[in-house]
N, C-alpha and C. Protein backbone atom coordinates (compact mmCIF):
# COMPACT_ATOMS: atom_id res chain seq x y z
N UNK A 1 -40.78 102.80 16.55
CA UNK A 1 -42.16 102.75 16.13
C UNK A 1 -42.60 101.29 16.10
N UNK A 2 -43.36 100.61 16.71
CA UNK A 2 -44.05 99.50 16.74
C UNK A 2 -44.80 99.31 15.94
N UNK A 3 -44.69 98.03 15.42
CA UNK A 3 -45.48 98.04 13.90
C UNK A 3 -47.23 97.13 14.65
N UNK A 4 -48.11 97.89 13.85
CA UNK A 4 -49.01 96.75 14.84
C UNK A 4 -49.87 96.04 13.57
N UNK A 5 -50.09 94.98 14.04
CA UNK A 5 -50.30 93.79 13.46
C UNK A 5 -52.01 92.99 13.56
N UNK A 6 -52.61 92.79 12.86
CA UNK A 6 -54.04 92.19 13.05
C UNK A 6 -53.91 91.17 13.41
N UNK A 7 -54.61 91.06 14.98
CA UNK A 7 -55.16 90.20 15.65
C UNK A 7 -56.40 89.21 15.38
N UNK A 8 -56.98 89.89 15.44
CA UNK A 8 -58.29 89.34 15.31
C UNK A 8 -59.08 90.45 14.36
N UNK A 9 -60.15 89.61 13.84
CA UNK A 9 -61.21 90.48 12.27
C UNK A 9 -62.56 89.67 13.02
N UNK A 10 -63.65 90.94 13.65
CA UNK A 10 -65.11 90.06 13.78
C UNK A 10 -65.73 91.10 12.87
N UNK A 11 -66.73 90.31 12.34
CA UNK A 11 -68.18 91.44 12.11
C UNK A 11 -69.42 91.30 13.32
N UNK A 12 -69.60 92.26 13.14
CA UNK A 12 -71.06 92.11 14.76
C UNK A 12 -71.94 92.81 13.70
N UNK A 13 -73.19 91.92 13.99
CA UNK A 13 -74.15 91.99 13.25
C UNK A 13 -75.32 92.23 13.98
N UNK A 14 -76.19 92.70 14.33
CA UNK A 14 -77.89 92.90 14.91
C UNK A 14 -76.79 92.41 16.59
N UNK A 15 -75.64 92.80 16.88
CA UNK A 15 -75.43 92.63 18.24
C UNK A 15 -74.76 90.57 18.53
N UNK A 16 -74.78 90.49 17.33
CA UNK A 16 -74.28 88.65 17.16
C UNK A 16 -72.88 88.74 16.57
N UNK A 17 -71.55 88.15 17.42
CA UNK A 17 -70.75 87.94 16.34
C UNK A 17 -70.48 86.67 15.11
N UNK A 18 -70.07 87.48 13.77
CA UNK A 18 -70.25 85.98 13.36
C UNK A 18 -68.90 85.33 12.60
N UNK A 19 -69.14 84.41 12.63
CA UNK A 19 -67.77 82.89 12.42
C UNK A 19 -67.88 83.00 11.04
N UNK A 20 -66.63 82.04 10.99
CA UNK A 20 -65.89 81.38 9.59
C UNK A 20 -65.46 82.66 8.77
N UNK A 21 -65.04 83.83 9.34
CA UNK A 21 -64.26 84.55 8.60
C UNK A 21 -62.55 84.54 8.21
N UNK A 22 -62.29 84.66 7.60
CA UNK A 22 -60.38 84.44 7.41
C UNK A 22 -59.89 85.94 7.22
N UNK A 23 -59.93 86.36 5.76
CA UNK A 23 -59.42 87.19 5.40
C UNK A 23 -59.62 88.57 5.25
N UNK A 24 -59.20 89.90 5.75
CA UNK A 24 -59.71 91.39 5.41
C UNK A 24 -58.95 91.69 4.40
N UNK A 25 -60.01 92.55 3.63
CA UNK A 25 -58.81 93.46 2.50
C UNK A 25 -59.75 94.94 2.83
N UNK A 26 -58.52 95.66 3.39
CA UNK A 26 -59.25 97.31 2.75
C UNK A 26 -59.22 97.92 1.14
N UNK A 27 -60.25 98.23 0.75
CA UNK A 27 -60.30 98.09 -0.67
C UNK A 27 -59.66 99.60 -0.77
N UNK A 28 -59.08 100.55 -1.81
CA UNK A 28 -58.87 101.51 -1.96
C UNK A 28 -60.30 102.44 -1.71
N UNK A 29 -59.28 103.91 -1.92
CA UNK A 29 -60.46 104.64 -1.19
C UNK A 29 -59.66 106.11 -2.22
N UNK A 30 -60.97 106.08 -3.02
CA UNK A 30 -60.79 107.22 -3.93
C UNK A 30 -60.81 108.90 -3.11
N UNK A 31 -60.16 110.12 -3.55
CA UNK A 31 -60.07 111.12 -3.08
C UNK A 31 -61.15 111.88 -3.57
N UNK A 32 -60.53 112.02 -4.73
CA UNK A 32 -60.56 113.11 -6.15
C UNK A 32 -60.70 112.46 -7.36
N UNK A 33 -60.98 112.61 -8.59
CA UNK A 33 -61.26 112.30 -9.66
C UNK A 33 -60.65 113.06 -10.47
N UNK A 34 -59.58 112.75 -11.66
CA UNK A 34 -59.56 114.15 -12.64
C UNK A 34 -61.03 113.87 -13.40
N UNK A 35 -61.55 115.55 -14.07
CA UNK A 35 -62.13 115.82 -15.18
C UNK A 35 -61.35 116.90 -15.82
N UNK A 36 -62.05 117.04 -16.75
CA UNK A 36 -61.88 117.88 -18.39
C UNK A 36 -62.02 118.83 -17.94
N UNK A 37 -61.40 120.05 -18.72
CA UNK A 37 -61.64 121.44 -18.52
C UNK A 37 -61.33 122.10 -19.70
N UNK A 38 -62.26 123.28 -19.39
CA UNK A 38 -61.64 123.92 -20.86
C UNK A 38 -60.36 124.08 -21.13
N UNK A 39 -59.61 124.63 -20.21
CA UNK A 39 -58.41 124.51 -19.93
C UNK A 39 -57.16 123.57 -19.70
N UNK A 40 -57.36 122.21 -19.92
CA UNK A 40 -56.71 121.28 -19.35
C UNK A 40 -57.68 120.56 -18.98
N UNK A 41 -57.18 120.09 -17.71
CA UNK A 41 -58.01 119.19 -16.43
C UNK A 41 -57.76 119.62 -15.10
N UNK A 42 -58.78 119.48 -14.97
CA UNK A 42 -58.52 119.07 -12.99
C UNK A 42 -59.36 118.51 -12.34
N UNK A 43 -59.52 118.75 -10.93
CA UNK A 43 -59.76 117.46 -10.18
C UNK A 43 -61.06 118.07 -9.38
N UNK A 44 -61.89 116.94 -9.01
CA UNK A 44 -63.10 117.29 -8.24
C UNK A 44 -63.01 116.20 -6.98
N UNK A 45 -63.58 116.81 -5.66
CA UNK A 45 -63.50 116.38 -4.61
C UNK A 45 -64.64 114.98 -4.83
N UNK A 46 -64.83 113.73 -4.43
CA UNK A 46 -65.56 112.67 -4.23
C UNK A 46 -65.94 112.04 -3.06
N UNK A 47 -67.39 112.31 -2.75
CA UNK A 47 -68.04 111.44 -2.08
C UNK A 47 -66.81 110.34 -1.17
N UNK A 48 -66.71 110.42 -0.06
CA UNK A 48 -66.00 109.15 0.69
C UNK A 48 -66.99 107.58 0.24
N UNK A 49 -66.01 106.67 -0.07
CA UNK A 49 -66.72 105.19 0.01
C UNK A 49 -65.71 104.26 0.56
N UNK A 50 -66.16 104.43 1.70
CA UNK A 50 -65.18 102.99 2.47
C UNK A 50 -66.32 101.47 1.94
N UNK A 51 -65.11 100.67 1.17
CA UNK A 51 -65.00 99.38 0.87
C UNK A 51 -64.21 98.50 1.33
N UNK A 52 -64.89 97.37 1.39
CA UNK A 52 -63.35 96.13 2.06
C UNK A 52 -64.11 94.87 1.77
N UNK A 53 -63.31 93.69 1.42
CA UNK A 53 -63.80 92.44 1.37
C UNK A 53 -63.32 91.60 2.40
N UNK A 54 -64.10 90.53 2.74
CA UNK A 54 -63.58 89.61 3.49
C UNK A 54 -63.80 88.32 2.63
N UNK A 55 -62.99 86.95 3.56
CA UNK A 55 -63.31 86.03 2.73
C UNK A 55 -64.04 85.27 3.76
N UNK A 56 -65.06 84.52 3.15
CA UNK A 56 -66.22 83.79 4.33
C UNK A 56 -65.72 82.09 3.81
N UNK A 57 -65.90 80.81 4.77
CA UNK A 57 -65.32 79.63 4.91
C UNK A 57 -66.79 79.24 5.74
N UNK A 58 -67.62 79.14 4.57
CA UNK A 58 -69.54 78.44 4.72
C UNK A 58 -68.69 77.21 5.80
N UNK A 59 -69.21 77.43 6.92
CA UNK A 59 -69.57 75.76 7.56
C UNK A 59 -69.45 74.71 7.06
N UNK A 60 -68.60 73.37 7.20
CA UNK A 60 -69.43 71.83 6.66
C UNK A 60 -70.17 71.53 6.92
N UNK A 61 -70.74 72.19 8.29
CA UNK A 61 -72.53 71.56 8.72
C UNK A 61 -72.90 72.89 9.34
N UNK A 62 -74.43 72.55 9.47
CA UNK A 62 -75.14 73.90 10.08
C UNK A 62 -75.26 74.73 8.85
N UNK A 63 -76.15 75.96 9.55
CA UNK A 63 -76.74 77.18 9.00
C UNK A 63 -75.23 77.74 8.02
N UNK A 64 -75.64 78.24 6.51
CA UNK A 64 -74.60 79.14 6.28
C UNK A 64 -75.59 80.44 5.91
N UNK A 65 -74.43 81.38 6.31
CA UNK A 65 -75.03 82.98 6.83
C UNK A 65 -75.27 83.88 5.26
N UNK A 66 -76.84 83.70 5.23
CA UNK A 66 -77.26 84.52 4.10
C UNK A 66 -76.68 86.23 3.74
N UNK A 67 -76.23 86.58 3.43
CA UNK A 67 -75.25 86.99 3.41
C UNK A 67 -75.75 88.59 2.99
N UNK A 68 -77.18 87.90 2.09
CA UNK A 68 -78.06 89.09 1.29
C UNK A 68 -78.74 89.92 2.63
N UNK A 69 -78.93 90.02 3.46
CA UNK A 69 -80.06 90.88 3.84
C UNK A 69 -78.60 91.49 5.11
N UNK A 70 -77.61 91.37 5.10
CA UNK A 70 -76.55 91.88 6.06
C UNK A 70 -76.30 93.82 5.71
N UNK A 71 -77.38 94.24 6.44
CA UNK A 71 -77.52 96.26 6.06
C UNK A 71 -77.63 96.48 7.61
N UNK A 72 -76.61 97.84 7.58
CA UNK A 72 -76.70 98.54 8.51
C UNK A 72 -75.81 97.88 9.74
N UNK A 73 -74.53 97.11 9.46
CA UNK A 73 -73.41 96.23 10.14
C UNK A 73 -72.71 97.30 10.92
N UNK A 74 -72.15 96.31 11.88
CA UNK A 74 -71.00 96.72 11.89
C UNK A 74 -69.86 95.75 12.47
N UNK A 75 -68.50 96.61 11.40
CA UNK A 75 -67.48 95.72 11.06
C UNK A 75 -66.35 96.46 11.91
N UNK A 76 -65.71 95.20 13.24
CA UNK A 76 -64.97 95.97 13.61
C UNK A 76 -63.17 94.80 13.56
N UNK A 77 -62.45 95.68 13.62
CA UNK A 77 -61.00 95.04 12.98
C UNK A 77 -60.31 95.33 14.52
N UNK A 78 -59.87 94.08 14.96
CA UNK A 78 -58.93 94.96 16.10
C UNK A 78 -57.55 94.24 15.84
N UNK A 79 -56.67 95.30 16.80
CA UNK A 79 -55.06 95.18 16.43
C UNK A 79 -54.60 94.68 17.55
N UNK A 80 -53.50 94.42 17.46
CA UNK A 80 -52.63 93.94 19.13
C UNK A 80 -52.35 94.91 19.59
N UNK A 81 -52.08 95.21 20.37
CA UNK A 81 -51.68 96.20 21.26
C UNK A 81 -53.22 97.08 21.66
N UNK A 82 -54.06 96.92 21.56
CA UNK A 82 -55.61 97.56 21.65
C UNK A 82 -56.38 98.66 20.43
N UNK A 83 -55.41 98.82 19.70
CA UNK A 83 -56.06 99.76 18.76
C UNK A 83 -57.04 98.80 17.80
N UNK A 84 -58.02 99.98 17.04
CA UNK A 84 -58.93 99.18 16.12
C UNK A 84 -59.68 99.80 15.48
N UNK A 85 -60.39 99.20 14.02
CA UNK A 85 -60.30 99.89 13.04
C UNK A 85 -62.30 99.60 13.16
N UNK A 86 -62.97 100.68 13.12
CA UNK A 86 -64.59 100.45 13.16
C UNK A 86 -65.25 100.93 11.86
N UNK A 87 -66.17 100.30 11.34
CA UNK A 87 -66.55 100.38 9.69
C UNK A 87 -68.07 100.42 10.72
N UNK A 88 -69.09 101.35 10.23
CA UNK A 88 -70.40 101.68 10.78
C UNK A 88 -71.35 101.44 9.30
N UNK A 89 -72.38 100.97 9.52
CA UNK A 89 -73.60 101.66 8.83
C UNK A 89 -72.84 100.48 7.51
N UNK A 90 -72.79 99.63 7.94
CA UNK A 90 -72.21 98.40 6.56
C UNK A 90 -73.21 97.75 6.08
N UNK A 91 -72.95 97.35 4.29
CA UNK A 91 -73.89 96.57 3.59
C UNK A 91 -73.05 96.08 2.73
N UNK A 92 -73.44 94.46 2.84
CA UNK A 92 -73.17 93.69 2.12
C UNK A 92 -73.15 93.91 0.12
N UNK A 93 -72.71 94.60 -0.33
CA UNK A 93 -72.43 94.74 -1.78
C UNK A 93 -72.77 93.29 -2.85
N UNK A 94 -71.44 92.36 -2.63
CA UNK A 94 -71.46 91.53 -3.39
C UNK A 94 -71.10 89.78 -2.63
N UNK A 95 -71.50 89.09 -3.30
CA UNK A 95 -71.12 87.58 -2.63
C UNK A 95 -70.27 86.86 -3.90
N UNK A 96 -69.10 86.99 -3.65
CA UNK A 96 -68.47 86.13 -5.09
C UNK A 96 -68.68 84.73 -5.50
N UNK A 97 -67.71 84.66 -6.21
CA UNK A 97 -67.49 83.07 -6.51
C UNK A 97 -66.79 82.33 -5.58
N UNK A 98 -67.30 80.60 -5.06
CA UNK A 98 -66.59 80.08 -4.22
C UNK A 98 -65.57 79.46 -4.61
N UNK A 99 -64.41 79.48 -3.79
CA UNK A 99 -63.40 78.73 -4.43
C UNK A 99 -63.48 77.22 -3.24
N UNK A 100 -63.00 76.25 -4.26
CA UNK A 100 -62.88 74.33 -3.16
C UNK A 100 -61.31 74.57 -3.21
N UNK A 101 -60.78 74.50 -2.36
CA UNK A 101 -59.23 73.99 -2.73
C UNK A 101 -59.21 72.77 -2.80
N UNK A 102 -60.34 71.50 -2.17
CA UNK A 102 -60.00 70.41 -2.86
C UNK A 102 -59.62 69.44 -1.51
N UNK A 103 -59.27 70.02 -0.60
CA UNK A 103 -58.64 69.88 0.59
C UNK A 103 -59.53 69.55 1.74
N UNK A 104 -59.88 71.20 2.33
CA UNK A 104 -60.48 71.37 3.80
C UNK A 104 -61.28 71.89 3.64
N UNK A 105 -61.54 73.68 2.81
CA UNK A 105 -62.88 74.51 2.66
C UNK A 105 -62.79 75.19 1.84
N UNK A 106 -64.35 75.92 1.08
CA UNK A 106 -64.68 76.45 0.36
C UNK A 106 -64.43 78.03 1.21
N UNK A 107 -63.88 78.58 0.32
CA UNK A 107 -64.06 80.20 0.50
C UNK A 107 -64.52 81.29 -0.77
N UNK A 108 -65.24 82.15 -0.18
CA UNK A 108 -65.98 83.07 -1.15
C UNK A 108 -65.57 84.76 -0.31
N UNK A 109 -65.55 85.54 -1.59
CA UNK A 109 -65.63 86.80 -1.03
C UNK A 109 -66.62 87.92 -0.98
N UNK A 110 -66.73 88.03 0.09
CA UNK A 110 -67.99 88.94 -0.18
C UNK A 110 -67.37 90.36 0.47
N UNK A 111 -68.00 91.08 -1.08
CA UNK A 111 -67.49 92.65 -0.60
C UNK A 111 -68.62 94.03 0.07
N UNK A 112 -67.99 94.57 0.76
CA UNK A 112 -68.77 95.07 1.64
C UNK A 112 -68.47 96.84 1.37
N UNK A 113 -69.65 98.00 2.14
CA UNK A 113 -69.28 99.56 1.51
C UNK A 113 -70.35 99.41 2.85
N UNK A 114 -69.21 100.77 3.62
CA UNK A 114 -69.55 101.65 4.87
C UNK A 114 -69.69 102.94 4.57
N UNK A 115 -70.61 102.98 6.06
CA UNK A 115 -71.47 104.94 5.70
C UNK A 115 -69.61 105.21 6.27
N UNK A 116 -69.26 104.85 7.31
CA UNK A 116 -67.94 105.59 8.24
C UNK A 116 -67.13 104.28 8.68
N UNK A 117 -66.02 105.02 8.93
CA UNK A 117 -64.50 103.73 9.84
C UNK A 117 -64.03 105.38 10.63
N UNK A 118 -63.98 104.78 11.75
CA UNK A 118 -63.45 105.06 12.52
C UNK A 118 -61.93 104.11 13.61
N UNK A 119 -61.28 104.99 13.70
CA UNK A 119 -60.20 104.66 14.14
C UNK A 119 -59.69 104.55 15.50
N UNK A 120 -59.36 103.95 16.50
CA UNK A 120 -58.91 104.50 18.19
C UNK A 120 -58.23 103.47 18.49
């Protein structure tokens, strides 16, 4: 079994790809929920919410990418060997706190929630 490994992480946006990205995280992805019952508990089916953050590395010069009006994305992940992971119908959620290491660059995370990911 070949383990496959991330290559490359773009987001394509209005048909533009865009820079200074580093890091993906797929965020968990809830099923089911327990609730209460008269009886005990059990579980109710939930709404799918694909989430994931990346970490963004703002430019030292030039435009940095407003981050607020990024609706209706799409985020695609590809692997080595050709497979790849497609997030549709994306909106920008949240823009975190930046971190300086002090060094080379500032990085911030901004977390993101898709209508669909598709897989091939």
């Amino acid at each position: 079994m070949a383990t496959k490994y991330i290559s490359q992480c773009f987001v394509m946006h209005n048909g533009r790809k865009l820079e200074h990205l580093k890091n993906f995280k797929k965020l968990d992805e809830e099923f089911r929920v327990e609730v209460d019952l008269m009886s005990g508990s059990g579980t109710v089916d939930k709404a799918r919410k694909y989430k994931f953050s990346v970490d963004y590395a703002p430019p030292k010069t030039g435009a940095k990418m407003d981050w607020s009006d990024v609706v209706d994305a799409t985020f695609i992940i590809e692997f080595a060997g050709g497979g790849r992971m497609t997030y549709s119908g994306v909106d920008c959620l949240t823009q975190g706190e930046m971190t300086v290491d002090g060094q080379q660059e500032a990085v911030m995370t901004l977390t993101f929630i898709a209508i669909s990911k598709d897989l091939s």
